[in-house]
N, C-alpha and C. Protein backbone atom coordinates (compact mmCIF):
# COMPACT_ATOMS: atom_id res chain seq x y z
N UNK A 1 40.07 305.32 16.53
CA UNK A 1 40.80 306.28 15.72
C UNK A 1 41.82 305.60 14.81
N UNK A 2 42.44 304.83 15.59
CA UNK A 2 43.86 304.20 14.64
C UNK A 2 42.96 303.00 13.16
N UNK A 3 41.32 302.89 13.18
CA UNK A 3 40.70 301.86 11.96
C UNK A 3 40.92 302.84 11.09
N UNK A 4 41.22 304.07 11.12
CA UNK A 4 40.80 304.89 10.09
C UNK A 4 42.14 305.18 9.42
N UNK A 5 43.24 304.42 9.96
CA UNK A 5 44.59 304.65 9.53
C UNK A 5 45.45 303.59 8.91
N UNK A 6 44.29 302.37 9.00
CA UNK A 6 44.63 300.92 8.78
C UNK A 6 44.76 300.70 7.51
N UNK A 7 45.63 299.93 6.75
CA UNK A 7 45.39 299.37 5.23
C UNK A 7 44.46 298.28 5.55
N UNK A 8 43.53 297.61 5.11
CA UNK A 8 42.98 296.63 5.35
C UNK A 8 43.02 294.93 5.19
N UNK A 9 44.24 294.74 4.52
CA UNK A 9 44.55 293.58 3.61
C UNK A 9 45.79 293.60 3.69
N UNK A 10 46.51 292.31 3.82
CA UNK A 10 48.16 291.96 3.63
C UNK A 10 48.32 292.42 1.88
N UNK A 11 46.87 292.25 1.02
CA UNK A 11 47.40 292.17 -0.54
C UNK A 11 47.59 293.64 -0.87
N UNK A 12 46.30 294.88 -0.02
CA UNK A 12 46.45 296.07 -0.36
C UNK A 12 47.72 296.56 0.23
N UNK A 13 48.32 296.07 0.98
CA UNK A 13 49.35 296.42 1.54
C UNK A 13 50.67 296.21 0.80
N UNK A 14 50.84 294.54 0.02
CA UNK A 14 51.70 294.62 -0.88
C UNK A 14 51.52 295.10 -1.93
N UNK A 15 50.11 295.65 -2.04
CA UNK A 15 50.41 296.31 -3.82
C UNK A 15 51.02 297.64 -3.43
N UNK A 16 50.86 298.46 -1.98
CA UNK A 16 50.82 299.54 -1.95
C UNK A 16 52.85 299.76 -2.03
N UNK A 17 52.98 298.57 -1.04
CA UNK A 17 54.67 298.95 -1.13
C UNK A 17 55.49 298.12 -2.62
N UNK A 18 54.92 297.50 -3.41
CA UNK A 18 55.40 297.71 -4.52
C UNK A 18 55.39 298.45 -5.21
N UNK A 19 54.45 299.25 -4.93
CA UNK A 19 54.57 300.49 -6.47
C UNK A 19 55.11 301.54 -5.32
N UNK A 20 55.89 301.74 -4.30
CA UNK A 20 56.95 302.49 -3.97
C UNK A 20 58.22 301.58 -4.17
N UNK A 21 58.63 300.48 -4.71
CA UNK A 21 59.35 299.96 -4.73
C UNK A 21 59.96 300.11 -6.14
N UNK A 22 58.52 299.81 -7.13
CA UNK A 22 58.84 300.45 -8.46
C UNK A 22 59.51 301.58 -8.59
N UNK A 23 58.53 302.84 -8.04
CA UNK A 23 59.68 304.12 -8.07
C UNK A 23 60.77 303.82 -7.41
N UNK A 24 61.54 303.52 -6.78
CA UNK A 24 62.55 303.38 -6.39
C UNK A 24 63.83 302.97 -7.39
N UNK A 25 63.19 301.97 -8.22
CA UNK A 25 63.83 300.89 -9.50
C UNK A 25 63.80 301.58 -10.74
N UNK A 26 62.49 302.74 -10.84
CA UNK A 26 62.37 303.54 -11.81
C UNK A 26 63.52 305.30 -11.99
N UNK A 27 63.76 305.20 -10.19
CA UNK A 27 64.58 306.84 -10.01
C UNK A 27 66.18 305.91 -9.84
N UNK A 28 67.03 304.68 -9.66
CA UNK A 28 68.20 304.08 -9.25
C UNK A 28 68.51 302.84 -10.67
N UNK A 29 66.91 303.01 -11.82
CA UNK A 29 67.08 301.95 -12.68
C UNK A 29 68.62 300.82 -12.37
N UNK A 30 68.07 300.27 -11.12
CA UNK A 30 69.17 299.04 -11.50
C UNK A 30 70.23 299.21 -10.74
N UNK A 31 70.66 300.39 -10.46
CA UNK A 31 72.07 301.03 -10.05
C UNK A 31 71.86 301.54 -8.55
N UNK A 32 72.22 300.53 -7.85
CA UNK A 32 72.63 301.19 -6.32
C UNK A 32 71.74 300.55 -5.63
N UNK A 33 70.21 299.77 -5.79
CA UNK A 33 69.42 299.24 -5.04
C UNK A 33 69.17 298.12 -5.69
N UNK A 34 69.53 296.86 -5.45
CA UNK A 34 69.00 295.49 -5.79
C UNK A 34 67.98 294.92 -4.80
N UNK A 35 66.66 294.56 -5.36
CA UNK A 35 65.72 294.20 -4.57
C UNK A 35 65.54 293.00 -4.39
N UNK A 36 65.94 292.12 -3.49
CA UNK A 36 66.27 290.74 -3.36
C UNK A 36 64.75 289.76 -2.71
N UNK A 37 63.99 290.28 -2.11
CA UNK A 37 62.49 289.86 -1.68
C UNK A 37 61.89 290.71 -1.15
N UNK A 38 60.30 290.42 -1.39
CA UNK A 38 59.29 291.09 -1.21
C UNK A 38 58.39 290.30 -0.54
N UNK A 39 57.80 290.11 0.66
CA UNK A 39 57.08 288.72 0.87
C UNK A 39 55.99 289.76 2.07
N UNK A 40 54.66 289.17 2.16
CA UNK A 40 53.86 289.64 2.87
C UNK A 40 53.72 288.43 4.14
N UNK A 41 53.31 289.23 5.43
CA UNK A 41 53.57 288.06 6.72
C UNK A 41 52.17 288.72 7.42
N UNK A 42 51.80 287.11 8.21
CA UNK A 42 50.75 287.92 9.05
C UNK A 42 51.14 287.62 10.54
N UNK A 43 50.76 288.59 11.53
CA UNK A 43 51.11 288.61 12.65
C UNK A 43 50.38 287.26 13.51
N UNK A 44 51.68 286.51 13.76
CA UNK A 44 51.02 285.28 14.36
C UNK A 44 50.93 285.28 16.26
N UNK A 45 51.04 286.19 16.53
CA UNK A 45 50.57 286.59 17.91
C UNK A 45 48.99 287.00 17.79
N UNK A 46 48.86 288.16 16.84
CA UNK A 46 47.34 288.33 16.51
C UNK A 46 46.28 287.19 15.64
N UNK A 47 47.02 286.37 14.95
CA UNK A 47 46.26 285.67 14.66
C UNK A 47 45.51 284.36 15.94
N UNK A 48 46.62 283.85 16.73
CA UNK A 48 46.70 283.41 17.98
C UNK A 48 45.49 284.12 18.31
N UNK A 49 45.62 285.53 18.79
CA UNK A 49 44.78 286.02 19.89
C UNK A 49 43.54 285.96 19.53
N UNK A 50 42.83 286.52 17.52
CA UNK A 50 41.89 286.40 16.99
C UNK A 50 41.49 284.96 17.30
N UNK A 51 41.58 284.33 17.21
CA UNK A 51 41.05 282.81 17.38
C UNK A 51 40.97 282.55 18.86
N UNK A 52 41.37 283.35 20.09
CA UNK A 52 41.34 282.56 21.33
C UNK A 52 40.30 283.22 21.78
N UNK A 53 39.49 284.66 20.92
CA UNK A 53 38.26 285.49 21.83
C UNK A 53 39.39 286.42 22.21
N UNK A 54 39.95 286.97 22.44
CA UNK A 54 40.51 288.14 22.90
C UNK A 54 40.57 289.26 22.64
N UNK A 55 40.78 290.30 22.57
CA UNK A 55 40.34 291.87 22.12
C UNK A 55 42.25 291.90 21.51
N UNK A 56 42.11 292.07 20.24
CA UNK A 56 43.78 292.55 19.61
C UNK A 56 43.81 294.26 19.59
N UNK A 57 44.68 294.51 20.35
CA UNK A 57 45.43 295.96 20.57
C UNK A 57 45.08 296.59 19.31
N UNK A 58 44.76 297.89 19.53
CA UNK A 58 44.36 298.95 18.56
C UNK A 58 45.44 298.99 17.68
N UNK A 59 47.00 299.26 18.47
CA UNK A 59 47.54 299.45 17.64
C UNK A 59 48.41 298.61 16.95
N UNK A 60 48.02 297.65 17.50
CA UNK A 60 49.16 296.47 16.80
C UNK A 60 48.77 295.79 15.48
N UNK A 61 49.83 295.85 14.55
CA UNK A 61 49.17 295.59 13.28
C UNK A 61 49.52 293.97 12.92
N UNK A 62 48.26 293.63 12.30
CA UNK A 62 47.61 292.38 12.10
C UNK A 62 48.14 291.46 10.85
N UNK A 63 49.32 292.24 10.06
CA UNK A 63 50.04 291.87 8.84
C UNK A 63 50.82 292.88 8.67
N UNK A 64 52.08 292.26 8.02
CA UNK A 64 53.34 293.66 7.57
C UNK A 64 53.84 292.53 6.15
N UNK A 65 54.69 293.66 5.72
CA UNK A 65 55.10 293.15 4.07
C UNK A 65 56.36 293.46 4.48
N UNK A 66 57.61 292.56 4.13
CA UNK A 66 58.79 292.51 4.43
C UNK A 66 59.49 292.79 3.30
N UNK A 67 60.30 293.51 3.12
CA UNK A 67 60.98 293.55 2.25
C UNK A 67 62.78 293.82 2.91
N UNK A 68 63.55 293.21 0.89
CA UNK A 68 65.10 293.31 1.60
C UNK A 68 65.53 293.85 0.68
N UNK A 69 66.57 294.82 0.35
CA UNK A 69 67.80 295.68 -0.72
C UNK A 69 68.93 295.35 -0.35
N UNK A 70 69.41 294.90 -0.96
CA UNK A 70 71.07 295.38 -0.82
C UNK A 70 71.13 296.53 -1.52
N UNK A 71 72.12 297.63 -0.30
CA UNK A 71 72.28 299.20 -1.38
C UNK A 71 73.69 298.64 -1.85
N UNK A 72 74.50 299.56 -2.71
CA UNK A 72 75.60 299.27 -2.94
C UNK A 72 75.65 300.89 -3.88
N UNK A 73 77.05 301.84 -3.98
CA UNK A 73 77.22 303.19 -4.29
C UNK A 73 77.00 302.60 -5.97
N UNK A 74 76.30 303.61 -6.89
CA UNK A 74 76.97 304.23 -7.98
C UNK A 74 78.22 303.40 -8.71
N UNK A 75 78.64 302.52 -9.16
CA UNK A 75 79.89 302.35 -10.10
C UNK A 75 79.88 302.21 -11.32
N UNK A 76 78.79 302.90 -12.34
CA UNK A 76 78.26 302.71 -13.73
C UNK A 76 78.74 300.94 -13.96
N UNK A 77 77.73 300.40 -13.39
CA UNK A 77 77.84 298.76 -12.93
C UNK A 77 78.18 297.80 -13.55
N UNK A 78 79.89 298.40 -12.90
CA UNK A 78 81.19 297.43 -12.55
C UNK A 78 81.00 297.32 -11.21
N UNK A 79 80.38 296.11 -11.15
CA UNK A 79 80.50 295.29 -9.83
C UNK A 79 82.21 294.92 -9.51
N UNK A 80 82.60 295.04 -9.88
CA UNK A 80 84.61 295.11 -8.93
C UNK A 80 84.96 296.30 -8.59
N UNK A 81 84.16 297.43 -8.75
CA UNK A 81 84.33 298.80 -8.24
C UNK A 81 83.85 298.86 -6.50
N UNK A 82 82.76 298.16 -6.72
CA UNK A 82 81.99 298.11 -5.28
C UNK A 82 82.75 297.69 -3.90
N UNK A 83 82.93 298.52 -3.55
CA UNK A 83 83.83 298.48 -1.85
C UNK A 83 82.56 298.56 -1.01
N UNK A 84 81.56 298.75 -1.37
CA UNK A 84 80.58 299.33 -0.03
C UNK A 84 79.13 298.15 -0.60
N UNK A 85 78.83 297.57 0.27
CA UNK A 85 77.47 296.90 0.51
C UNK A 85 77.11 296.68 1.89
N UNK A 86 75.88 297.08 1.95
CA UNK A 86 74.63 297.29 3.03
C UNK A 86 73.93 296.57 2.51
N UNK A 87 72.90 295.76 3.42
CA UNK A 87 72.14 294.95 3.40
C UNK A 87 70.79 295.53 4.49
N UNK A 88 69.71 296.14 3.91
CA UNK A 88 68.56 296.76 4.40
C UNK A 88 67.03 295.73 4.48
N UNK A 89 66.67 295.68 5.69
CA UNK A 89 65.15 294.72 5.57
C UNK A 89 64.34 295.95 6.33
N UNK A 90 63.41 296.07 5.42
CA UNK A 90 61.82 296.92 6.25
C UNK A 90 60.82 296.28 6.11
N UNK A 91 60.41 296.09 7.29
CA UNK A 91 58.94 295.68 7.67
C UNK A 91 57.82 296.53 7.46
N UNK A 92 56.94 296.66 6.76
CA UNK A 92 55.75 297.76 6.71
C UNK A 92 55.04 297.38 7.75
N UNK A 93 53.83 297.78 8.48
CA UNK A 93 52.83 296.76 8.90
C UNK A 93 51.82 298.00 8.31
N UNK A 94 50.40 297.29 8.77
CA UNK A 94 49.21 297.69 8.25
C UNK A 94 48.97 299.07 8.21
N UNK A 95 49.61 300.14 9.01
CA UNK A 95 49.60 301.69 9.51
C UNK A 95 50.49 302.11 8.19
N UNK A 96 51.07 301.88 7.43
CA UNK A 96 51.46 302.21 6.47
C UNK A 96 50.96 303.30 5.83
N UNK A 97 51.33 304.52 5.27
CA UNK A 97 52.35 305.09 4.85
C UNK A 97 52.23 306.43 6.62
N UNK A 98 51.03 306.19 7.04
CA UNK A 98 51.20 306.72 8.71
C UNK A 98 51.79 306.34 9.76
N UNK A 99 52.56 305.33 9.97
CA UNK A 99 54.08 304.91 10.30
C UNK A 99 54.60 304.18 9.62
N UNK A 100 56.09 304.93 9.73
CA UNK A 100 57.16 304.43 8.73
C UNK A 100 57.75 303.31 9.17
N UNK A 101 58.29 302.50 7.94
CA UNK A 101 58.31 300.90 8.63
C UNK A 101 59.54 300.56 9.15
N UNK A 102 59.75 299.73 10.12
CA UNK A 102 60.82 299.44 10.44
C UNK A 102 61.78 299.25 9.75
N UNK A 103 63.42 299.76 9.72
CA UNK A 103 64.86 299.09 9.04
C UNK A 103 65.40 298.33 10.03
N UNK A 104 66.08 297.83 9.80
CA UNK A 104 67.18 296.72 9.91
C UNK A 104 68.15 297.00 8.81
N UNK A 105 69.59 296.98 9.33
CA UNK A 105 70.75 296.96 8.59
C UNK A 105 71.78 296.03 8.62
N UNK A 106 72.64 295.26 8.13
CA UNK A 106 74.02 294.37 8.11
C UNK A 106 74.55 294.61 7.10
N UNK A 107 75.88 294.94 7.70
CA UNK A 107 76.85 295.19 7.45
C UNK A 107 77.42 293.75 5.77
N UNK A 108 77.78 294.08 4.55
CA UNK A 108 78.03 293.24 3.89
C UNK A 108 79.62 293.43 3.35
N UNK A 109 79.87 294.73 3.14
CA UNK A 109 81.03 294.70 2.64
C UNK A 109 81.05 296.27 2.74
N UNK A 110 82.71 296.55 3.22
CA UNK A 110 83.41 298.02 3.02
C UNK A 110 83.36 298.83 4.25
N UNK A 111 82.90 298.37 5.55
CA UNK A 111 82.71 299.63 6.69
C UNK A 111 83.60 298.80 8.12
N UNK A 112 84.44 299.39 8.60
CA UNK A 112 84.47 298.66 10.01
C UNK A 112 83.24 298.61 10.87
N UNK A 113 83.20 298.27 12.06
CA UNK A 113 82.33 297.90 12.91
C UNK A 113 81.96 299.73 13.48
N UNK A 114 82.62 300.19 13.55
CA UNK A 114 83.04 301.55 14.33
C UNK A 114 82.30 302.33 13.50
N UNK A 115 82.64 302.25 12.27
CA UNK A 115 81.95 303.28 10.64
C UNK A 115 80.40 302.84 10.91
N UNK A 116 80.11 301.78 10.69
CA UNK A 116 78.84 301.15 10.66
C UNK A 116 77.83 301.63 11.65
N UNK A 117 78.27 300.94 13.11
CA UNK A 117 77.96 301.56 13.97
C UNK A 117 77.39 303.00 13.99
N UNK A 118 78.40 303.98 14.00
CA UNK A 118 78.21 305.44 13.64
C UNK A 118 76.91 305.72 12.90
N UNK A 119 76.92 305.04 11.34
CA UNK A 119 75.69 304.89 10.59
C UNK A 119 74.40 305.43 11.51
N UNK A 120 74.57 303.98 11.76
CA UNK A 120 73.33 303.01 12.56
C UNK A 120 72.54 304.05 13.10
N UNK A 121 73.61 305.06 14.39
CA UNK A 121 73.20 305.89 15.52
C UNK A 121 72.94 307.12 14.39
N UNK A 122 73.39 307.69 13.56
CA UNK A 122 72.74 308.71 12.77
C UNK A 122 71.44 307.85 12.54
N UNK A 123 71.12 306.89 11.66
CA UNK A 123 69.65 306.98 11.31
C UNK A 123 68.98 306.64 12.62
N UNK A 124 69.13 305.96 13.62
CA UNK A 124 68.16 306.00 15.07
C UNK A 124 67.85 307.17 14.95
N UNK A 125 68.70 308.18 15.06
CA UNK A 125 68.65 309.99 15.61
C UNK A 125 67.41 310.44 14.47
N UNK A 126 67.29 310.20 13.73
CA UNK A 126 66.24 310.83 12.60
C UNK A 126 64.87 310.60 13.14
């Protein structure tokens, strides 16, 4: 069930999350999301296992495309306005756009540990 949900390719996979990346650059032109890398990875546990004869888990995906943003608010961009930077990495893997890809967040500038934190546990909760 889960082949029928698979992207098939690390490349169909990065074309697919660049052109959501585009819209992103096309609806924030420039302002509030800087896209700092885009890099495609293949799962080196599954590649391991493909090569030893082993049966790789249905659902474990076999390549993900990494990507990183720094967000930063709105300051019609005057960068000395900016009190607030977040630093965001998502992992896609192959199940893409039928699970949503992992975040990761750090803290860059403007939140105590306490504010941040808080964040964090709102988006877990979603």
């Amino acid at each position: 069930m889960a082949e029928n949900y698979k992207i098939s390719s690390p490349q169909e996979l990065l074309e697919k999350v660049n052109e959501e990346l585009e819209t992103l650059e096309a609806i924030f032109d420039g302002e509030g999301i800087v896209i700092s890398k885009v890099e495609s990875l293949v799962n080196e546990v599954d590649a391991v296992t493909q090569s030893s004869g082993k049966a790789v888990e249905e659902d474990e995906s076999a390549f993900f495309v990494q990507c990183e943003l720094d967000l930063k608010p709105n300051t019609g961009f005057n960068d000395a306005k900016v009190g607030l930077r977040v630093h965001c990495r998502m992992v896609f893997s192959q199940f893409y756009p039928f699970r949503a890809p992992k975040l990761s967040f750090t803290l860059s500038k403007g939140l105590d540990k306490e504010q941040f934190d808080e964040i964090l546990d709102k988006i877990d909760a979603e």
